[in-house]
Protein backbone atom coordinates (compact mmCIF):
# COMPACT_ATOMS: atom_id res chain seq x y z
CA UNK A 1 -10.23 12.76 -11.32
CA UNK A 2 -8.23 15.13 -8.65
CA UNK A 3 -4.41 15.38 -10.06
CA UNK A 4 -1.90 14.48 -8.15
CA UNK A 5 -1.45 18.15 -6.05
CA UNK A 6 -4.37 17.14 -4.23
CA UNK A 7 -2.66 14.08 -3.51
CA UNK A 8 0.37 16.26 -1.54
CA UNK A 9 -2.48 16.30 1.74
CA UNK A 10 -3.73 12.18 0.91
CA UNK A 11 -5.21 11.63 4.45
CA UNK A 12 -8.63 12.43 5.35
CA UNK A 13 -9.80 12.03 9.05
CA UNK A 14 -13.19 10.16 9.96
CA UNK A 15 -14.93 12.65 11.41
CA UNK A 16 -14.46 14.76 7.98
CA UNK A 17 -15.24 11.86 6.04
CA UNK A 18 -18.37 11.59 7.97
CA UNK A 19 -19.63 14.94 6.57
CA UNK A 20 -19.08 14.75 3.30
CA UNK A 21 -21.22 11.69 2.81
CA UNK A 22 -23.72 11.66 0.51
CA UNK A 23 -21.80 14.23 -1.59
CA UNK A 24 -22.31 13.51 -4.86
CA UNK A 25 -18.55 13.46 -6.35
CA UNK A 26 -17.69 11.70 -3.49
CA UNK A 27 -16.20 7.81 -3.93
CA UNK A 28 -15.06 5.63 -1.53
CA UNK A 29 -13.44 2.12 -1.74
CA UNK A 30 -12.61 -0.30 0.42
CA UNK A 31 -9.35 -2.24 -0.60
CA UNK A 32 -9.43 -4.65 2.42
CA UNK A 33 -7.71 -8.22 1.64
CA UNK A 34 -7.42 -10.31 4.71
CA UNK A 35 -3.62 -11.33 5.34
CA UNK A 36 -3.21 -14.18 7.70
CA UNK A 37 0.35 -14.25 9.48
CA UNK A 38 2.59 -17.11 8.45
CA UNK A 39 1.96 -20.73 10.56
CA UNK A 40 5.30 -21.32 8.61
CA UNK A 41 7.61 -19.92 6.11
CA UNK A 42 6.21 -19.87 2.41
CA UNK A 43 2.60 -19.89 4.45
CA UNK A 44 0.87 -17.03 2.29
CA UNK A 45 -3.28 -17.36 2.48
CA UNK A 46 -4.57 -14.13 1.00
CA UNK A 47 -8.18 -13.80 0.92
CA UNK A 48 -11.03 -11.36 -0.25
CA UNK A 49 -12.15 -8.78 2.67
CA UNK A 50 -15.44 -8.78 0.31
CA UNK A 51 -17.39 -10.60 3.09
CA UNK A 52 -16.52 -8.56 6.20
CA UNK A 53 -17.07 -5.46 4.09
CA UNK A 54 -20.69 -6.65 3.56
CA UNK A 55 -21.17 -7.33 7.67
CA UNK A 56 -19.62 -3.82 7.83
CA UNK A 57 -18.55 -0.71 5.78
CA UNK A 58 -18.87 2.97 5.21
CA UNK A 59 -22.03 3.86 4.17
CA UNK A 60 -22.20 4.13 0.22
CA UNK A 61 -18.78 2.72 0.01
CA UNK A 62 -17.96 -0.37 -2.60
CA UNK A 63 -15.53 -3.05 -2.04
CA UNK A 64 -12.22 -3.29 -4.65
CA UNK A 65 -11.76 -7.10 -4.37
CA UNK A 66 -7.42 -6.73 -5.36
CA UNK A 67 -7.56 -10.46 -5.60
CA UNK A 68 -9.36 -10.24 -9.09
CA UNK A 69 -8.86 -6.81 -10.27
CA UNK A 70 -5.68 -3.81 -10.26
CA UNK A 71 -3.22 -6.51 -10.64
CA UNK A 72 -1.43 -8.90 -13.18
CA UNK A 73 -1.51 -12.55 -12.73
CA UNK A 74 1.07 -12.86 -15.62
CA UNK A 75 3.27 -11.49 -13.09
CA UNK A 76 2.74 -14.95 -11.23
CA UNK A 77 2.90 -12.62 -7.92
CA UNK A 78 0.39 -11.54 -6.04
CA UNK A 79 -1.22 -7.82 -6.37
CA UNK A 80 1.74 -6.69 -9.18
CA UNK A 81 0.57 -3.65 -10.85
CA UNK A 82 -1.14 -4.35 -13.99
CA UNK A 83 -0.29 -2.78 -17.76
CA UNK A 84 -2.02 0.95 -17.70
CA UNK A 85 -4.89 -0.63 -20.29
CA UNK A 86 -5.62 -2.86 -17.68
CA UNK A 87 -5.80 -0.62 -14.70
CA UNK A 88 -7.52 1.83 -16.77
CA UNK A 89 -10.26 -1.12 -17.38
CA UNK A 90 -10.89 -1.50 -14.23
CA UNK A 91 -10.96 1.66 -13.10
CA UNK A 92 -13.66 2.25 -15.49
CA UNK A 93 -15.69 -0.62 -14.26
CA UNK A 94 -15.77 1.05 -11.03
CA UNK A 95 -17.49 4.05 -12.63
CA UNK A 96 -15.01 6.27 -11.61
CA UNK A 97 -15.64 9.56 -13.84
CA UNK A 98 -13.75 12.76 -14.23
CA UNK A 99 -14.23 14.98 -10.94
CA UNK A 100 -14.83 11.78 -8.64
CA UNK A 101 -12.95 12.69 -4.82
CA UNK A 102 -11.94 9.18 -4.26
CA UNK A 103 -11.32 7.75 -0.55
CA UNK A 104 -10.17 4.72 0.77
CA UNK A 105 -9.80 2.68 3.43
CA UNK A 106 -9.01 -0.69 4.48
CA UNK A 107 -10.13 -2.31 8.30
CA UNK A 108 -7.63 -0.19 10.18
CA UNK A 109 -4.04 -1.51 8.97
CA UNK A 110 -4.19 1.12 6.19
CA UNK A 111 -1.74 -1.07 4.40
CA UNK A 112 -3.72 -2.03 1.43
CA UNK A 113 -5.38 1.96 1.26
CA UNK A 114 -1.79 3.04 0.97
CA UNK A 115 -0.70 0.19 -1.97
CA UNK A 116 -3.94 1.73 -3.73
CA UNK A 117 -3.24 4.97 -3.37
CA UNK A 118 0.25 4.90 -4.70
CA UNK A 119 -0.78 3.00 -7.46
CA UNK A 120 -3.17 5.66 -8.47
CA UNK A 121 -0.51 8.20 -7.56
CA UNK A 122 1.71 6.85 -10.06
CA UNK A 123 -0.43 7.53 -13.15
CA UNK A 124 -1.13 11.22 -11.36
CA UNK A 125 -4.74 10.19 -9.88
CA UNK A 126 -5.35 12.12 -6.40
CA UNK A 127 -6.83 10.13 -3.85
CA UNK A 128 -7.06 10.14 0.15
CA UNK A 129 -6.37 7.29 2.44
CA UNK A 130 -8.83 7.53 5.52
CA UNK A 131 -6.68 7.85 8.99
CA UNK A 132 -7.38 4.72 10.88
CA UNK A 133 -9.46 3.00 8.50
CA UNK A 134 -12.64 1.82 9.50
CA UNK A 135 -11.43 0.25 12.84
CA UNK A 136 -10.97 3.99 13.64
CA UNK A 137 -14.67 4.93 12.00
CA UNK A 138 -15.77 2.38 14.14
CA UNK A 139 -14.03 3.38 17.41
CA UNK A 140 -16.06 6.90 17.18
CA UNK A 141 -19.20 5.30 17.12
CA UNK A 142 -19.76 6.43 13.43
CA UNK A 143 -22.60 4.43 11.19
CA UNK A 144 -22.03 1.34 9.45
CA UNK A 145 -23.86 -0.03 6.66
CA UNK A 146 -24.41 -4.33 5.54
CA UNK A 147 -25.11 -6.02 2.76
CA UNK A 148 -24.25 -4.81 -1.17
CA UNK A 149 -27.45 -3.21 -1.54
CA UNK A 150 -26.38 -0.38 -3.00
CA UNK A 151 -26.68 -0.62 -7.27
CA UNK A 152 -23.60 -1.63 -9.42
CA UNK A 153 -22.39 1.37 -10.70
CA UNK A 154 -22.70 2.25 -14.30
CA UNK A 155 -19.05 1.09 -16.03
CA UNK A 156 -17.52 4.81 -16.56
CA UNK A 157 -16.12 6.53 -19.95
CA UNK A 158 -12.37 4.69 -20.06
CA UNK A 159 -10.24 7.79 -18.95
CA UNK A 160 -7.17 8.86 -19.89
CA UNK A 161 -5.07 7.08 -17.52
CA UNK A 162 -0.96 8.18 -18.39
CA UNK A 163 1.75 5.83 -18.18
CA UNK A 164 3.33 4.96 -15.19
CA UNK A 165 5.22 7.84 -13.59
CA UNK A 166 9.17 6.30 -12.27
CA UNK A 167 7.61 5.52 -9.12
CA UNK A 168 8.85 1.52 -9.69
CA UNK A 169 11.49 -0.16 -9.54
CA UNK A 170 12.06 -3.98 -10.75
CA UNK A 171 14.72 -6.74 -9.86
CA UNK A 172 17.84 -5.33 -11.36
CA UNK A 173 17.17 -1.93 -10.63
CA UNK A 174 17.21 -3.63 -6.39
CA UNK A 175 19.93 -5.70 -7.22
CA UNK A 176 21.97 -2.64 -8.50
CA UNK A 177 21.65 -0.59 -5.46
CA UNK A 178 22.32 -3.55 -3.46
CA UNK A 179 25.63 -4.35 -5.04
CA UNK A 180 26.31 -0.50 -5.07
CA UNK A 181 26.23 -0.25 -8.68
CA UNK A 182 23.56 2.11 -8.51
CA UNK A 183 22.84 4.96 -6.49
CA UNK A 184 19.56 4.85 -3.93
CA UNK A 185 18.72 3.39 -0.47
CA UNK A 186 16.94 0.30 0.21
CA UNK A 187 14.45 0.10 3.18
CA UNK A 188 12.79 -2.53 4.54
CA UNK A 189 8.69 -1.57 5.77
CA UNK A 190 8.48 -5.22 7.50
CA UNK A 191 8.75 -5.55 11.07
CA UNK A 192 12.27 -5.89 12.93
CA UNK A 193 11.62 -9.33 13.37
CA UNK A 194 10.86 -10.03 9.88
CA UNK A 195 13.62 -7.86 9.16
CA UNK A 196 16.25 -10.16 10.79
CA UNK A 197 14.27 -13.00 9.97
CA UNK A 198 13.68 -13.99 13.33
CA UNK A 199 9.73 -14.47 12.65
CA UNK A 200 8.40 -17.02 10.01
CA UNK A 201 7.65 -15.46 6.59
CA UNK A 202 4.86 -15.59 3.45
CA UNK A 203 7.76 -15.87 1.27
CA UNK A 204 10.12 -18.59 0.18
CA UNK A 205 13.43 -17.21 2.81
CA UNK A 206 13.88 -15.44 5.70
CA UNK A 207 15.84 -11.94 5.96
CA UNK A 208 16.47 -9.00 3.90
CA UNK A 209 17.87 -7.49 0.94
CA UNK A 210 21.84 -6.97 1.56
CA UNK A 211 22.32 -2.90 2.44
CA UNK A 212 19.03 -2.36 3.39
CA UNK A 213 17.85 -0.35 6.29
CA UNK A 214 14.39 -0.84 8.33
CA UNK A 215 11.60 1.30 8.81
CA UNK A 216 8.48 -0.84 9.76
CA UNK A 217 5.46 0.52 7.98
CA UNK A 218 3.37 -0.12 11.64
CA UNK A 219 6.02 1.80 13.44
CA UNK A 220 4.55 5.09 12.19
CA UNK A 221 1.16 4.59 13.20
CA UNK A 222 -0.39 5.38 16.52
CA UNK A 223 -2.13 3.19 19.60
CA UNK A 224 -5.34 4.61 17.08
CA UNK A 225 -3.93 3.20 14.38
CA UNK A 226 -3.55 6.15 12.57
CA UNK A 227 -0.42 7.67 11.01
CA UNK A 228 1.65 9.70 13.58
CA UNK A 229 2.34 12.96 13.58
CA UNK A 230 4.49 14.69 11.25
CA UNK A 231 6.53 15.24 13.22
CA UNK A 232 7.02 11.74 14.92
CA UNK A 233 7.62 10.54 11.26
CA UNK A 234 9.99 12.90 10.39
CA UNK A 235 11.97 11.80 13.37
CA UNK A 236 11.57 8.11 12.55
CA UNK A 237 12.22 8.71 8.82
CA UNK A 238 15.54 10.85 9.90
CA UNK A 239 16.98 7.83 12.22
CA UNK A 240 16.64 5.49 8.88
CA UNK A 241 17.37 7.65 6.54
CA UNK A 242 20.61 9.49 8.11
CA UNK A 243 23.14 9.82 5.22
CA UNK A 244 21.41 7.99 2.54
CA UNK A 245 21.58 8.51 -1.03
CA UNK A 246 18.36 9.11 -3.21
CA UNK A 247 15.89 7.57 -4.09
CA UNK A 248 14.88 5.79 -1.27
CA UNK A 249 13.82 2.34 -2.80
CA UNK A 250 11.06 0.83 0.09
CA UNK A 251 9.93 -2.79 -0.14
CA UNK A 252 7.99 -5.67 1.60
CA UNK A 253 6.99 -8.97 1.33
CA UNK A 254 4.74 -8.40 -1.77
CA UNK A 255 4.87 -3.92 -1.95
CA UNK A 256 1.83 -3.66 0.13
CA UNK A 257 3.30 -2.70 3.35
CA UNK A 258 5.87 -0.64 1.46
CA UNK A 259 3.32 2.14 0.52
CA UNK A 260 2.23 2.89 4.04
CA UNK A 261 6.23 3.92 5.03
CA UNK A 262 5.94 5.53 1.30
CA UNK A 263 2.45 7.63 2.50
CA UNK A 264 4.60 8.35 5.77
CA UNK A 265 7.69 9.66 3.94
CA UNK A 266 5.26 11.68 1.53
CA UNK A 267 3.86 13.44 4.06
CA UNK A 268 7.31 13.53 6.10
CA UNK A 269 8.56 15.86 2.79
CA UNK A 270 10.78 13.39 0.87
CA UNK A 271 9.72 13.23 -2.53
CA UNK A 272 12.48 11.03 -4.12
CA UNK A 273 10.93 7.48 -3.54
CA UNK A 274 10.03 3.94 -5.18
CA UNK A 275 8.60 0.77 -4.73
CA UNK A 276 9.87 -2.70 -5.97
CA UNK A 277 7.07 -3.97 -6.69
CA UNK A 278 8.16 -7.95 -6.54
CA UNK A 279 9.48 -7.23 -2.96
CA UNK A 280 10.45 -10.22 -1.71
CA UNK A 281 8.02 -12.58 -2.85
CA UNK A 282 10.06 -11.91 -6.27
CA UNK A 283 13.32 -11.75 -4.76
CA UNK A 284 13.05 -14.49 -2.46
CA UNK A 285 12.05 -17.16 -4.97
CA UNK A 286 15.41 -16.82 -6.34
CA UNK A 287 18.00 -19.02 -4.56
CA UNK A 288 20.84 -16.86 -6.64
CA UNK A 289 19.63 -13.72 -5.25
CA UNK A 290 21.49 -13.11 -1.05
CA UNK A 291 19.22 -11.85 1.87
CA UNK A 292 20.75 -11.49 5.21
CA UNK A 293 19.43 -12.27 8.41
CA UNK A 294 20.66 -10.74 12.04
CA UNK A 295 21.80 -12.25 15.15
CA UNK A 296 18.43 -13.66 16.46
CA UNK A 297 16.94 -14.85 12.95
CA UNK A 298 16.87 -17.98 11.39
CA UNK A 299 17.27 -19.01 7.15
C-alpha cells in the first residue's frame, strides 16, 4: 500500500493512466453508484453502477459495488464508514496487497472516487482519483473494455489497516460548531440551490446547517469535468473560507459530495479538514436539530 505522502499529489490524468496499464502493481476501481436527483424531497434511489461498468470501463479495472461493501448498515445511513475490521475485510477481498498503486474513478462526477479516496486516506492508504473519470477517458477516445471477464481476484493477506485518523466528525461534534461551542467552520459541498433549499432534496428537510458557508463540490470542476486549477480553487476556497476558524468541517447530503471540495482543498494547501459523515441525511432526520433555508428556498 502507498502511505499517505503519495496521497499529497491524489490525481492522476487519463492520458498517464493510459500508460501505465498493464503494470503489474497497478489497481484500479471503479466506485460508480448511480444517484438519481430528487422527483421530491426524501426521494433518495441509490443504485449499483455495477451494470454500466460492465457495458463500459477501464481496461483491467474492477467495480467496488459501495452499496454492499465499505460501509455500515448498522449506521441505518447510506455509505457510513464501516468499523476498521470491516473495511479492512473488504479491502482484503479485493486482493489489494502491500505495494498495490491504487486508482479510481467513477463516470465523470468524481464524487464517489473522492468519498473513496478519503476514506482510504483516513487510515493512511495512498490512492489517486483519475481527473475526469471515465467520461473524460472516454472523451479522448481511450479503450474501453465490457463484460467481467477478467478473474476474481485472489482475497489478499488482511493488512494492517490503522485506526481511523481525526478526519471525522459526528453529530455533536456539528452541532457544537454550529452553536459556537466549538471552534471550526462548517461548509456546505451541495449546490446553491440545495444550499438555500430552493431545489427538492434526498433527505427528510430542505436547507442547511445554521453557520455554514457554501462551496459546491461541482463548482471546482471544469467544462471537462475535471478539477480546476490550483489556482482557480485556491481562489474559490479563499472567497468561502475568508476569516474562518479551523478545521473546516465539509458536509453533504450523505458525505459523498463532501470529499470532492475536501480533494479540492487538499490540493488547494489546507490541511486542517473533516467530514461529518451523517451529513444531512443524519441531521435532517432529526426534527430537533435547525437548518436554515435562504430567500428563494422552501422547508
Amino acid at each position: 500500500m502507498c502511505e499517505l505522502s503519495t496521497a499529497e499529489q491524489p490525481l492522476i490524468q487519463a492520458e498517464a493512466l493510459a500508460r501505465e496499464l498493464g503494470r503489474e502493481s497497478l489497481v484500479v476501481l471503479d466506485v460508480t453508484v448511480d444517484l438519481a436527483p430528487a422527483r421530491f424531497d426524501g426521494d433518495y434511489r441509490p443504485e449499483s453502477g455495477a451494470a454500466p461498468w460492465r457495458a463500459a470501463h477501464v481496461p483491467g479495472s474492477r467495480h467496488v459495488d459501495l452499496l454492499t461493501s465499505f460501509s455500515d448498515p448498522a449506521t441505518g445511513l447510506h455509505f457510513s464508514r464501516p468499523a476498521v475490521d470491516r473495511l479492512a475485510d473488504d479491502i482484503a477481498a479485493l486482493g489489494i496487497s502491500a505495494g498495490a498503486d491504487i486508482v479510481l474513478y467513477d463516470r465523470g462526477s468524481m464524487t464517489w472516487a473522492s468519498r473513496f479516496w478519503w476514506l482510504l486516506r483516513s487510515v493512511g492508504i495512498g490512492a489517486r482519483v483519475l481527473d475526469g473519470g471515465l467520461t473524460r477517458w472516454q472523451a479522448l477516445g481511450l479503450p474501453v473494455e465490457s463484460g467481467d471477464d477478467a478473474p476474481a481476484p485472489a482475497v489478499g493477506d488482511r493488512l494492517p489497516v490503522r485506526g481511523y485518523r481525526p478526519m471525522w466528525v459526528d453529530r455533536d461534534e456539528v452541532l457544537a460548531i454550529s452553536e459556537g461551542r466549538a471552534p471550526g467552520t462548517l461548509v456546505c459541498a451541495l449546490a446553491p440551490a440545495q444550499f438555500t433549499g430552493a431545489e427538492k432534496t434526498r433527505y427528510s428537510r430542505r436547507g442547511h446547517i445554521p453557520g455554514s458557508r457554501n462551496l459546491s463540490a461541482k463548482s471546482l470542476l471544469d467544462d471537462t469535468g475535471r478539477l480546476r486549477g490550483i489556482a482557480d480553487v485556491r481562489a474559490a476556497a479563499s472567497d468561502a473560507l475568508a476569516g474562518s476558524p479551523a478545521p473546516v468541517v465539509l458536509y453533504c447530503g450523505g458525505g459523498i459530495s463532501a470529499c470532492l471540495t475536501a480533494l479540492g482543498l487538499v490540493l488547494a494547501g489546507y490541511d486542517d479538514i473533516k467530514i461529518y459523515d451523517g451529513s444531512l441525511e443524519e441531521w435532517t432526520a432529526d426534527a430537533s436539530l435547525p437548518l436554515v433555508t435562504l430567500p428563494g428556498g422552501e422547508q
